[in-house]
Protein backbone atom coordinates (compact mmCIF):
# COMPACT_ATOMS: atom_id res chain seq x y z
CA UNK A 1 2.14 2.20 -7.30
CA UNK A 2 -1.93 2.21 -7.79
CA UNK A 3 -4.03 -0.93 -8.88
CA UNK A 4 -7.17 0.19 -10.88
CA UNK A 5 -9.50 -0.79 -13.49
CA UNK A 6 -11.00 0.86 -16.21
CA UNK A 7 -8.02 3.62 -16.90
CA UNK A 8 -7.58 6.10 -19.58
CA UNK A 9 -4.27 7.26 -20.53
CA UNK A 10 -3.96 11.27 -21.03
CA UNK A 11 -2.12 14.09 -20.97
CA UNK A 12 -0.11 14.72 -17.97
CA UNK A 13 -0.40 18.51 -16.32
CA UNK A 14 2.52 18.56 -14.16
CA UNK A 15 3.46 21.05 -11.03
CA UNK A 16 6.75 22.38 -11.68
CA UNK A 17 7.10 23.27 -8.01
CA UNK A 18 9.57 25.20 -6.64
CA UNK A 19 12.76 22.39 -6.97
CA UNK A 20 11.38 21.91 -10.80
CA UNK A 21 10.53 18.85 -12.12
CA UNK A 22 10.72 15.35 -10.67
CA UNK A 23 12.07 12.87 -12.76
CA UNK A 24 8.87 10.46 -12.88
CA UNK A 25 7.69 7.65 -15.61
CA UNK A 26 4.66 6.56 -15.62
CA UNK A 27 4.06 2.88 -16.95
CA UNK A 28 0.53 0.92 -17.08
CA UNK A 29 1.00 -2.40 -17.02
CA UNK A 30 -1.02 -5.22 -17.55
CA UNK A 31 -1.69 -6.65 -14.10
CA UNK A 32 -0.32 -10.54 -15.38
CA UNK A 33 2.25 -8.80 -16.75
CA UNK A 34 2.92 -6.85 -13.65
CA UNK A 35 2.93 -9.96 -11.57
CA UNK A 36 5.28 -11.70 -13.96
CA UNK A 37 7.95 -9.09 -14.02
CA UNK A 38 7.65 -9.10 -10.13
CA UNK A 39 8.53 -12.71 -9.94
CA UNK A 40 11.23 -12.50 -12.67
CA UNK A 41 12.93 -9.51 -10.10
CA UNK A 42 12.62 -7.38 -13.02
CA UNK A 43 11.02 -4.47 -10.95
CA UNK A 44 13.71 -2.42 -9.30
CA UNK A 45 11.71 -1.73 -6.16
CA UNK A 46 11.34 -4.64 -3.43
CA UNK A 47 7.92 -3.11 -2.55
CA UNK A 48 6.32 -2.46 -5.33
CA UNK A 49 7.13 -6.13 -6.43
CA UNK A 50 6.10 -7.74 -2.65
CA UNK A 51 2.48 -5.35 -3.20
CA UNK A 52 2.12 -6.84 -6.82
CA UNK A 53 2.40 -10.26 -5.08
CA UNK A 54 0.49 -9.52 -1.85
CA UNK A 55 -2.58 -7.87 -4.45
CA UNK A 56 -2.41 -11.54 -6.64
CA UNK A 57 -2.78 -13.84 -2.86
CA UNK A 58 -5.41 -11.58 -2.04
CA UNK A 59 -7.44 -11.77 -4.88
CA UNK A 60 -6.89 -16.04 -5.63
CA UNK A 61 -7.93 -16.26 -1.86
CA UNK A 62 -11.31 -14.02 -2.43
CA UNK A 63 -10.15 -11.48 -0.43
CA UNK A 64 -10.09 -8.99 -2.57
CA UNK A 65 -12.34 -9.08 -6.31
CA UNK A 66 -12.28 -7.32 -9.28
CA UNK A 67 -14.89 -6.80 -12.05
């Protein structure tokens, strides 16, 4: 999971590797959004849902800002 700003979506060039392919989606999500699905345990990873929530204290206690 990454947090960042100012993203452009493109064309993936992918490693095969020598075990081929990894089965991996990519999603970008709307941070609100993000933080919404966390708390409606709609994310199937515990961690990535407990850093969405850690990122949204952090940033309504100034710890973190974004802009």
């Amino acid at each position: 999971m990454f947090f960042a700003g100012n993203i452009t979506k493109s064309k993936q060039d992918l490693d095969k590797g020598k075990r081929g392919f990894e089965d991996i989606k990519v999603e970008l999500v709307d941070f609100e959004k993000a933080v919404n699905m966390a708390l409606e345990n709609k994310i199937p990873a515990m961690g990535s849902s407990l850093a969405i929530l850690l990122l949204k204290e952090k940033i309504e206690r100034k710890e973190i800002t974004i802009g």
